[in-house]
PDB file of N, CA and C in Angstrom:
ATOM      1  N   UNK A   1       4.418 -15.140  -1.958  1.00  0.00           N
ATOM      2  CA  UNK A   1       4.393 -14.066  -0.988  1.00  0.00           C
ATOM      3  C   UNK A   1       3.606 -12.894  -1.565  1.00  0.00           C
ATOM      4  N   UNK A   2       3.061 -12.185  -0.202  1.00  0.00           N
ATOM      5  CA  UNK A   2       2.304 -11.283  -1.386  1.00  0.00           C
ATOM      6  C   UNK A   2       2.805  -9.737  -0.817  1.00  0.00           C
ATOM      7  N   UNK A   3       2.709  -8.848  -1.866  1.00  0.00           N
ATOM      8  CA  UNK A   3       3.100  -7.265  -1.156  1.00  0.00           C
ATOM      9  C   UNK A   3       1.980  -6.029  -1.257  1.00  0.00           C
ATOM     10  N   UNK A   4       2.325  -5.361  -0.711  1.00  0.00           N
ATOM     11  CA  UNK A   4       1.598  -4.199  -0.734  1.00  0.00           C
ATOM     12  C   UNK A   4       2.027  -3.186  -2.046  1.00  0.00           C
ATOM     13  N   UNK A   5       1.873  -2.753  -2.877  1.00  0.00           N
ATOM     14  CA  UNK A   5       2.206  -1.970  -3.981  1.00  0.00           C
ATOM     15  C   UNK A   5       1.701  -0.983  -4.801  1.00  0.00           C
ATOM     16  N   UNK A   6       2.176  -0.364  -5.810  1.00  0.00           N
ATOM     17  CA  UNK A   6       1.968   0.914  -6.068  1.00  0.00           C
ATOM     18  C   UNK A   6       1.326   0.151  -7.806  1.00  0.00           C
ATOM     19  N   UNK A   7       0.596   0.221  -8.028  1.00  0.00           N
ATOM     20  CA  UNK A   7      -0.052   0.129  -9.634  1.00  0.00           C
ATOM     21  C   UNK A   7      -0.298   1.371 -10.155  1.00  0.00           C
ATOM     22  N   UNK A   8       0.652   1.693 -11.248  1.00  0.00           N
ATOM     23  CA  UNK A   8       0.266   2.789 -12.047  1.00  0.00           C
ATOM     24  C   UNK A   8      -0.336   2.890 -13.136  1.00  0.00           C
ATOM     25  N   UNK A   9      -1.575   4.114 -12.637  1.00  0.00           N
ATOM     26  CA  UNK A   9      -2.453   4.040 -13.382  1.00  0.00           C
ATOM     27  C   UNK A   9      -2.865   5.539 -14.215  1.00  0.00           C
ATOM     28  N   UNK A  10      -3.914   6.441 -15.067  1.00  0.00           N
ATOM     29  CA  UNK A  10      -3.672   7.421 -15.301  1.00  0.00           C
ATOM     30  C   UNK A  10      -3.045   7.686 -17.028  1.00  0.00           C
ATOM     31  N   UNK A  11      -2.878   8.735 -17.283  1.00  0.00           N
ATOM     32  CA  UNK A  11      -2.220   8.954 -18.891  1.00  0.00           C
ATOM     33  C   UNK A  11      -1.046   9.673 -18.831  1.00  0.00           C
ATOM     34  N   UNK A  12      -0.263   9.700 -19.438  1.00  0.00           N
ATOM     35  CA  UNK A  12       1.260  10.357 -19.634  1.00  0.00           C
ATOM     36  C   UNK A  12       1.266  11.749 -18.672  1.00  0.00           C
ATOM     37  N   UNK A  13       2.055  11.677 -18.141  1.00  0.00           N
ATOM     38  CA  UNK A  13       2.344  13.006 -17.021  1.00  0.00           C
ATOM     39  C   UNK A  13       1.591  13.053 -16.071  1.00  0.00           C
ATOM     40  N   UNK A  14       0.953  12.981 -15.942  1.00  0.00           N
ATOM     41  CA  UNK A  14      -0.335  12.562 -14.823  1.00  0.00           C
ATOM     42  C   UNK A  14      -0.863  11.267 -13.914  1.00  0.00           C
ATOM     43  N   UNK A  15       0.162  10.848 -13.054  1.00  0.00           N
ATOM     44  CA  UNK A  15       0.270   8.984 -12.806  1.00  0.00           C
ATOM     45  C   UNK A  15      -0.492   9.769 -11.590  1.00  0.00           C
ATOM     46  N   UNK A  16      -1.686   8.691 -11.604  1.00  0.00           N
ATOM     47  CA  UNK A  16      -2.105   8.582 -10.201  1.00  0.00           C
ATOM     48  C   UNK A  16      -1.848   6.658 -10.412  1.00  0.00           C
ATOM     49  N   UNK A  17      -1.599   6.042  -8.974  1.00  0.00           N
ATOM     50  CA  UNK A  17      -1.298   4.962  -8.664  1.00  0.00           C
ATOM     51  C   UNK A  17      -2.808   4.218  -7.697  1.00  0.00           C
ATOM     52  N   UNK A  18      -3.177   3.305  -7.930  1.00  0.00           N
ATOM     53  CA  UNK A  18      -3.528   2.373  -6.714  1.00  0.00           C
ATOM     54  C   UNK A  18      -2.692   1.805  -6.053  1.00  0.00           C
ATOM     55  N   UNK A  19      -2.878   1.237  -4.880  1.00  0.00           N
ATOM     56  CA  UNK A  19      -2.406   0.608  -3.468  1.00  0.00           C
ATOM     57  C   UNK A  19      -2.757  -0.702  -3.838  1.00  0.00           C
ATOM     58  N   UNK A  20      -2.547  -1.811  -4.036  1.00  0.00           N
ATOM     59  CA  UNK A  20      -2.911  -3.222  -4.457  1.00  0.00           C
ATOM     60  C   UNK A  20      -2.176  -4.283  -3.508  1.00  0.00           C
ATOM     61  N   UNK A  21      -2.785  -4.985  -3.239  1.00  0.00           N
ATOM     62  CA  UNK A  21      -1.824  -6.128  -3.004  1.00  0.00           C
ATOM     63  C   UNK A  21      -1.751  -7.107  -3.951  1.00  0.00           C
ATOM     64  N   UNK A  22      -0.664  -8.182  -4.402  1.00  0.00           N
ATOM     65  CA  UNK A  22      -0.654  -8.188  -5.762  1.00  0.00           C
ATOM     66  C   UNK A  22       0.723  -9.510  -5.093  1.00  0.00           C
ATOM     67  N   UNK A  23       0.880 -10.606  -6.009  1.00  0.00           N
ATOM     68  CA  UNK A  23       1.936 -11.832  -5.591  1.00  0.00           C
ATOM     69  C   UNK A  23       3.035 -11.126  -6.643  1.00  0.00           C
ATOM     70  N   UNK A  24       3.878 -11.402  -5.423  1.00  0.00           N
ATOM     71  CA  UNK A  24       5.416 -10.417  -5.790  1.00  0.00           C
ATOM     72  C   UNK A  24       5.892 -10.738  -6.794  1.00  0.00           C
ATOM     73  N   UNK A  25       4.981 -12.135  -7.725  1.00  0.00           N
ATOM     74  CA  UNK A  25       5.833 -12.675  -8.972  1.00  0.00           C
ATOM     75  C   UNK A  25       5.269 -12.188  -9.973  1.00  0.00           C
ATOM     76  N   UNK A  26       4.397 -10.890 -10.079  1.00  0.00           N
ATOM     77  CA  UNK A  26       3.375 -10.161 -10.881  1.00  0.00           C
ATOM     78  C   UNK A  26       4.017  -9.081 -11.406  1.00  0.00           C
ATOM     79  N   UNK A  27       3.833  -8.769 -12.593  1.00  0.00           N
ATOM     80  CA  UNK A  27       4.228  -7.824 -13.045  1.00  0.00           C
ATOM     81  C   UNK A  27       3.715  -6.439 -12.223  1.00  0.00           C
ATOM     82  N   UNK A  28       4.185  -5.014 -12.921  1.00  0.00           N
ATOM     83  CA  UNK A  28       3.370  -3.928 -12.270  1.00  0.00           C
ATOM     84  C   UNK A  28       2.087  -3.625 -12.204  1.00  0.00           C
ATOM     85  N   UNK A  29       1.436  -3.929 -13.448  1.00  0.00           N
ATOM     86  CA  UNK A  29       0.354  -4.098 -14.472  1.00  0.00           C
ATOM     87  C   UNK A  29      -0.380  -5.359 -14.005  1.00  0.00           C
ATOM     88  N   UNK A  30       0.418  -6.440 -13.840  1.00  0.00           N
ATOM     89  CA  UNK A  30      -0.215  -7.449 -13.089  1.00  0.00           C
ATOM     90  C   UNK A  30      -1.747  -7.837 -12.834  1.00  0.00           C
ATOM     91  N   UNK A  31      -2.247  -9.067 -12.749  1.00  0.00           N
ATOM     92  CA  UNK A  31      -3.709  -9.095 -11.937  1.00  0.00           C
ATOM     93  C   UNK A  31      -3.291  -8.672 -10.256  1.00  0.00           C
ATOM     94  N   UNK A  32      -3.956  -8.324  -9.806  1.00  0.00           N
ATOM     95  CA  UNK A  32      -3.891  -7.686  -8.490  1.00  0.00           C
ATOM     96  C   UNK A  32      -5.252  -8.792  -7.579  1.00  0.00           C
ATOM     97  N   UNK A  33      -4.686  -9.047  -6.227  1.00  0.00           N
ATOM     98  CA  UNK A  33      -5.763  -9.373  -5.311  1.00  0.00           C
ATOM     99  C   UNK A  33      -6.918  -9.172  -4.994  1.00  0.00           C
ATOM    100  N   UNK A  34      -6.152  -7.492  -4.636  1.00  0.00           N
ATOM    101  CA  UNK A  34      -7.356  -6.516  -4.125  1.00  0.00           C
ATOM    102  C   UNK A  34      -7.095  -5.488  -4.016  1.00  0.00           C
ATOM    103  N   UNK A  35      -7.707  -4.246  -4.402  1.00  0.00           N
ATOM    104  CA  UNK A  35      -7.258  -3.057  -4.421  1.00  0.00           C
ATOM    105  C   UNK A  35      -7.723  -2.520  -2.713  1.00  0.00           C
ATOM    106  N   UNK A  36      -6.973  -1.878  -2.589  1.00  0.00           N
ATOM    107  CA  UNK A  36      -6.770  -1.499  -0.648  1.00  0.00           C
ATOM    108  C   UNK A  36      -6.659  -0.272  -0.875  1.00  0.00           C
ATOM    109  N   UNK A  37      -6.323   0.892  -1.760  1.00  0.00           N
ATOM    110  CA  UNK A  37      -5.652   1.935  -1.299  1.00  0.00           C
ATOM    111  C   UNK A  37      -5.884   2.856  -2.918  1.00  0.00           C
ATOM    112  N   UNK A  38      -5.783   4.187  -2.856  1.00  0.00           N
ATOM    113  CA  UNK A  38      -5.465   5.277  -4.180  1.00  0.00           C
ATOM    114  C   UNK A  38      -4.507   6.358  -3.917  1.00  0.00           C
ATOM    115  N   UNK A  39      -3.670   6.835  -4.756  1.00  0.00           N
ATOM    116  CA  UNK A  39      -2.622   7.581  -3.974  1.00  0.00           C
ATOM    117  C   UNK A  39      -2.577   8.653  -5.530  1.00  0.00           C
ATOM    118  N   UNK A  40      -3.019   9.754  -4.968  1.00  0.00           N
ATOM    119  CA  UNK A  40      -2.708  10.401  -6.196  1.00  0.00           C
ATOM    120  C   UNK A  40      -1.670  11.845  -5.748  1.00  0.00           C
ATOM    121  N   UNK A  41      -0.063  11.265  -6.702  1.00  0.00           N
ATOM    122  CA  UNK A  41       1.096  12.622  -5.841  1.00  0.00           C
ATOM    123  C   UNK A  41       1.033  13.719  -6.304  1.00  0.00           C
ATOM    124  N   UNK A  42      -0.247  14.304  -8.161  1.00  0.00           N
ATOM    125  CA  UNK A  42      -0.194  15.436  -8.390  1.00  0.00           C
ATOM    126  C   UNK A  42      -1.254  16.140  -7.309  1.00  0.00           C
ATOM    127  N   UNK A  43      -2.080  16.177  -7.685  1.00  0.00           N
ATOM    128  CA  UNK A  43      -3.067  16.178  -6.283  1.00  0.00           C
ATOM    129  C   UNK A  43      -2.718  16.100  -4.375  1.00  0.00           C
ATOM    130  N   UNK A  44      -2.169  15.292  -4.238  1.00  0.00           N
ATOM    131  CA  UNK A  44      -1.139  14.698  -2.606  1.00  0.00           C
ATOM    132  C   UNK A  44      -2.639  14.370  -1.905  1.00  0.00           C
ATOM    133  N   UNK A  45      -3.140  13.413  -2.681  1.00  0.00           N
ATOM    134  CA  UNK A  45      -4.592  12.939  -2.244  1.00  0.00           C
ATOM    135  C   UNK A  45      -4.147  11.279  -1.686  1.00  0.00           C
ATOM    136  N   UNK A  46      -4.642  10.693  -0.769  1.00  0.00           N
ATOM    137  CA  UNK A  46      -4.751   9.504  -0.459  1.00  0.00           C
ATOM    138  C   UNK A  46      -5.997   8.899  -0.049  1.00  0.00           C
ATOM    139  N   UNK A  47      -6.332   7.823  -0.337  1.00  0.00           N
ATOM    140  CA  UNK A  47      -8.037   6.888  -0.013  1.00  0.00           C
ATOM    141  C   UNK A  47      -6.736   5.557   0.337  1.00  0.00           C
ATOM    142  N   UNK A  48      -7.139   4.918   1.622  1.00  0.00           N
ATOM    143  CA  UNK A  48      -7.232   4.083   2.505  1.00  0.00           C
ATOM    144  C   UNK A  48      -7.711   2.915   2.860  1.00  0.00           C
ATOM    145  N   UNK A  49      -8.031   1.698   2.599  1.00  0.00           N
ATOM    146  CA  UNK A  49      -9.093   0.525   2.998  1.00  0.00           C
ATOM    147  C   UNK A  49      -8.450   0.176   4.485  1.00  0.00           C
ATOM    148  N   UNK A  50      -8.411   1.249   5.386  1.00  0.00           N
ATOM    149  CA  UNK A  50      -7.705   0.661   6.332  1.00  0.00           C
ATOM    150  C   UNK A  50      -7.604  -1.008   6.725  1.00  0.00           C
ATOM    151  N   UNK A  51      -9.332  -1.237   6.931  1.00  0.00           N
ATOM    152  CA  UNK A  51      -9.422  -2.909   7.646  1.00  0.00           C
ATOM    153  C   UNK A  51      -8.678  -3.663   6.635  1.00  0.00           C
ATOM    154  N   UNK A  52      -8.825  -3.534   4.685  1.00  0.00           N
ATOM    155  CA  UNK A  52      -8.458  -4.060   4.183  1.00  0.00           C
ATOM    156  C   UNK A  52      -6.907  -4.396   4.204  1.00  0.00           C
ATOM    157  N   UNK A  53      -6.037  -3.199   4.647  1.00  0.00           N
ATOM    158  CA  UNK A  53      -4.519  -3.509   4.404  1.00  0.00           C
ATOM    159  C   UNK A  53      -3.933  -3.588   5.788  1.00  0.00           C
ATOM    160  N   UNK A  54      -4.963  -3.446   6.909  1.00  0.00           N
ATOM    161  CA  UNK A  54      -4.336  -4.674   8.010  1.00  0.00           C
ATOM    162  C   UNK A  54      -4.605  -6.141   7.984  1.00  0.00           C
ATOM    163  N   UNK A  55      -5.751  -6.326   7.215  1.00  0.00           N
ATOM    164  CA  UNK A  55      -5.701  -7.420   6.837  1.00  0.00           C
ATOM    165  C   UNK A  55      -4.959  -8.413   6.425  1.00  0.00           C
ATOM    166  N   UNK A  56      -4.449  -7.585   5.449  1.00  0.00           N
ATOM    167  CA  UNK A  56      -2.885  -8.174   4.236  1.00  0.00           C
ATOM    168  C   UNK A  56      -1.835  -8.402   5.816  1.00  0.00           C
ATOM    169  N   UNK A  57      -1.552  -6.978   6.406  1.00  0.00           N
ATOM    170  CA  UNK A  57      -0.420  -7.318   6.832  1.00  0.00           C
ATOM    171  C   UNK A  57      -0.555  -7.973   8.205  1.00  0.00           C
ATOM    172  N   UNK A  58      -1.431  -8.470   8.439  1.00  0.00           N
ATOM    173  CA  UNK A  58      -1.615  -9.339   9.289  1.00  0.00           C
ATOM    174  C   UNK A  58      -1.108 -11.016   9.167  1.00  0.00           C
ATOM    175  N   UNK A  59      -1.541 -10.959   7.742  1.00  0.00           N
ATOM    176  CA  UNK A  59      -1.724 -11.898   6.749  1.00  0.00           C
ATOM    177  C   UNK A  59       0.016 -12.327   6.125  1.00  0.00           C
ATOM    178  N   UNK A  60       1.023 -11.490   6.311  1.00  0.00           N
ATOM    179  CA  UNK A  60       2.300 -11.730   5.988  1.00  0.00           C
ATOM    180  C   UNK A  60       2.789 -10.608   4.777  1.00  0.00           C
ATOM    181  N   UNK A  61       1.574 -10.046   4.606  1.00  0.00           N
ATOM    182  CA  UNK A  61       2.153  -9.145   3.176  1.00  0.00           C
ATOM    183  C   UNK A  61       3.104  -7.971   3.416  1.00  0.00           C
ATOM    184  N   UNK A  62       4.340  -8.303   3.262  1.00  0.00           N
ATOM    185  CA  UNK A  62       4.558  -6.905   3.002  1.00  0.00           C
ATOM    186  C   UNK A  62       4.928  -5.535   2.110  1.00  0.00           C
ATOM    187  N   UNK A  63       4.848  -4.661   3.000  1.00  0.00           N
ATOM    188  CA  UNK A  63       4.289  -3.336   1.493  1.00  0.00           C
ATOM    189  C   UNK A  63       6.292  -3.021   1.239  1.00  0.00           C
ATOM    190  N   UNK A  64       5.911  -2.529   0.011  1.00  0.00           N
ATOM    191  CA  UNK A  64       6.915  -1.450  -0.884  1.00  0.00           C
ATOM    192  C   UNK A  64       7.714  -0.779   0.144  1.00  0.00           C
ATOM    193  N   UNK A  65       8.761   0.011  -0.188  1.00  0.00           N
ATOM    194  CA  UNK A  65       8.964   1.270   0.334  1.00  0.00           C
ATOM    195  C   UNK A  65       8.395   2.351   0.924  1.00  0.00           C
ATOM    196  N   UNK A  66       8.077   2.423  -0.499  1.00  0.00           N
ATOM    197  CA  UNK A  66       6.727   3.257  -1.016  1.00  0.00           C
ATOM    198  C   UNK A  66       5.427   3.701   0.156  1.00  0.00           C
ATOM    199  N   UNK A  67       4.816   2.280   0.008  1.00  0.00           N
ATOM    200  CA  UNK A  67       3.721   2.022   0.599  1.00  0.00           C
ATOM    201  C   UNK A  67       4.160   2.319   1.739  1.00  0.00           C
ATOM    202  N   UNK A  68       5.081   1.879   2.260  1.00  0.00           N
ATOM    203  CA  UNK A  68       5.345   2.048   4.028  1.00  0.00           C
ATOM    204  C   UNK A  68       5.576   3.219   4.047  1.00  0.00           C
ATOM    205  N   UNK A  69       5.980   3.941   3.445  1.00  0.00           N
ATOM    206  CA  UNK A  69       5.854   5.904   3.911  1.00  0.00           C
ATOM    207  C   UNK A  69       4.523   6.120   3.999  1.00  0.00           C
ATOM    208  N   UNK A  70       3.834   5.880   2.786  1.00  0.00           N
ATOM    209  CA  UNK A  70       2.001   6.316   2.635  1.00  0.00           C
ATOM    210  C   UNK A  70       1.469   6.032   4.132  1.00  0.00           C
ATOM    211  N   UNK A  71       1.512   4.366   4.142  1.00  0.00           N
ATOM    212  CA  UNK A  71       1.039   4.081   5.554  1.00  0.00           C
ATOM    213  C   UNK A  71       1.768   4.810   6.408  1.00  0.00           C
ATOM    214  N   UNK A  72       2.765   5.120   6.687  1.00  0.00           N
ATOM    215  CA  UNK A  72       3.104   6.031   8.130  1.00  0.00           C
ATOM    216  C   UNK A  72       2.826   7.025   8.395  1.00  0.00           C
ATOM    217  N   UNK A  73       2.237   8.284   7.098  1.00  0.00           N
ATOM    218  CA  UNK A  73       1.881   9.081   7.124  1.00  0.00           C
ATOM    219  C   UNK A  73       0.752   9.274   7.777  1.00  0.00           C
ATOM    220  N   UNK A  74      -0.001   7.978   7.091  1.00  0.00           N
ATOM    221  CA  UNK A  74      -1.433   8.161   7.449  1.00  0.00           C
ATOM    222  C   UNK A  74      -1.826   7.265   8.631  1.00  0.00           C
ATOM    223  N   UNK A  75      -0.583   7.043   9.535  1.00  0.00           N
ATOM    224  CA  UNK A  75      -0.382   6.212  10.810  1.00  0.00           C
ATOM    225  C   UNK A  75      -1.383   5.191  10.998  1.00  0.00           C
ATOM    226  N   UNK A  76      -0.781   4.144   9.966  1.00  0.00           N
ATOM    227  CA  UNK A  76      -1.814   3.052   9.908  1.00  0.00           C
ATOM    228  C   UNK A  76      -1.324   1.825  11.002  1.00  0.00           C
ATOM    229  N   UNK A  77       0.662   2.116  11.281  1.00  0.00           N
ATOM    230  CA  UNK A  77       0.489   1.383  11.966  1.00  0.00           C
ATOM    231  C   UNK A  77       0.755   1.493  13.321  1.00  0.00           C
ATOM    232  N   UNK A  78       0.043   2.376  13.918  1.00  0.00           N
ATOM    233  CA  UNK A  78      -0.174   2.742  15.198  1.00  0.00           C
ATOM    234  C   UNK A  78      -1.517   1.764  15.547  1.00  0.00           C
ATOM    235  N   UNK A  79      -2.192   1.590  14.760  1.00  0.00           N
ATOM    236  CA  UNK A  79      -3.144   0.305  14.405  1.00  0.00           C
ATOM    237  C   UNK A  79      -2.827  -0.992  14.861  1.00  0.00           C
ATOM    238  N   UNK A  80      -1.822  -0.919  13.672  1.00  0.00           N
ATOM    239  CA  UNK A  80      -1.423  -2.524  13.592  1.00  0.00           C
ATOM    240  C   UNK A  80      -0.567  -2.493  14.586  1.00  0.00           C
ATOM    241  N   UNK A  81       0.411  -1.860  15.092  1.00  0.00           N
ATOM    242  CA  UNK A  81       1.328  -1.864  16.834  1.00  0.00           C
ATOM    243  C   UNK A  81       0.722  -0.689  17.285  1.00  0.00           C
ATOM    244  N   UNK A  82      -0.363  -1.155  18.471  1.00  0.00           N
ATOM    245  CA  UNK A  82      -0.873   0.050  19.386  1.00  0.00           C
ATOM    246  C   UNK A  82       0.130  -0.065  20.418  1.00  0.00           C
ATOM    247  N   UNK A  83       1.139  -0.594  20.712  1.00  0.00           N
ATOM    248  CA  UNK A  83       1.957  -0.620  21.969  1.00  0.00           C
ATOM    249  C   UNK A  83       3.112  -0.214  21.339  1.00  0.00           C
ATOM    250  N   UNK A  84       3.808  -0.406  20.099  1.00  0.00           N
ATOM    251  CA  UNK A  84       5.333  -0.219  19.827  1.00  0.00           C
ATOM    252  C   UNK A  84       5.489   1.163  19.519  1.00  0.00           C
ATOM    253  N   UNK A  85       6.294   1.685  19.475  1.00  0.00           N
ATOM    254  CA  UNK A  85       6.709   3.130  19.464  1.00  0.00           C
ATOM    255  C   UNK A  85       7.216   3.094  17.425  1.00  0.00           C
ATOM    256  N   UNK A  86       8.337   1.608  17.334  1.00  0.00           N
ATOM    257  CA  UNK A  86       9.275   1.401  16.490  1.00  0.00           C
ATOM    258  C   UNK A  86       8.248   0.299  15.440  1.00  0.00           C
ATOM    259  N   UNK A  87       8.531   1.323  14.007  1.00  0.00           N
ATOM    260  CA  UNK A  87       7.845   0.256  12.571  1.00  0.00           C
ATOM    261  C   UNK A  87       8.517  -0.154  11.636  1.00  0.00           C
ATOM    262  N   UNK A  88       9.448  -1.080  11.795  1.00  0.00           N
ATOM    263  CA  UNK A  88      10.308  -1.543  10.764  1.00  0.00           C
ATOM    264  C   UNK A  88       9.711  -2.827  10.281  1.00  0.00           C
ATOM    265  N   UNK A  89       9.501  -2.721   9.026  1.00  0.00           N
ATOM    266  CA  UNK A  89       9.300  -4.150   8.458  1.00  0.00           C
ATOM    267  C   UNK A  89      10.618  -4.664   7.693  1.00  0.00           C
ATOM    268  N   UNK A  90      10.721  -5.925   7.924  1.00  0.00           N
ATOM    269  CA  UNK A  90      12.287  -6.390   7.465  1.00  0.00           C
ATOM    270  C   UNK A  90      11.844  -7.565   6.299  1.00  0.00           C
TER     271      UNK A  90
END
């Protein structure tokens, strides 16, 4: 199965993360798929591959916690459900 996730990256005190999709049996550090996404929380900067991470979740992947706030923020899946009001992934 594969997920959407947070790879941390960066030097001590200063984590900026990539967005990866990555097989859930991978470490954090892990080889990764494909990088989809950059999320940096000192900064409150985000970069996006939109087509890329509807792709994934088209595809069965699903994201983190995490990730599913990022994406809602940045209402990715008003995208992926242009008709549903409600985004729960289970």
């Amino acid at each position: 199965m594969v997920k959407l996730r947070l790879k941390r990256c960066g030097r001590k005190q200063r984590a900026v993360y990539r967005i990866v999709a990555i097989d859930v049996r991978s470490r954090r550090e892990g080889r990764d798929l494909r990088k989809v996404g950059f999320y940096d929380p000192i900064r409150n900067q985000t970069y996006l591959n939109v087509p890329a991470i509807l792709y994934f979740l088209e595809k069965g992947a699903q994201p983190t916690e995490t990730v599913q706030d990022i994406l809602k923020k940045a209402e990715v899946f008003k995208e992926f459900y242009p008709n549903q009001n409600q985004t729960k992934f289970i």
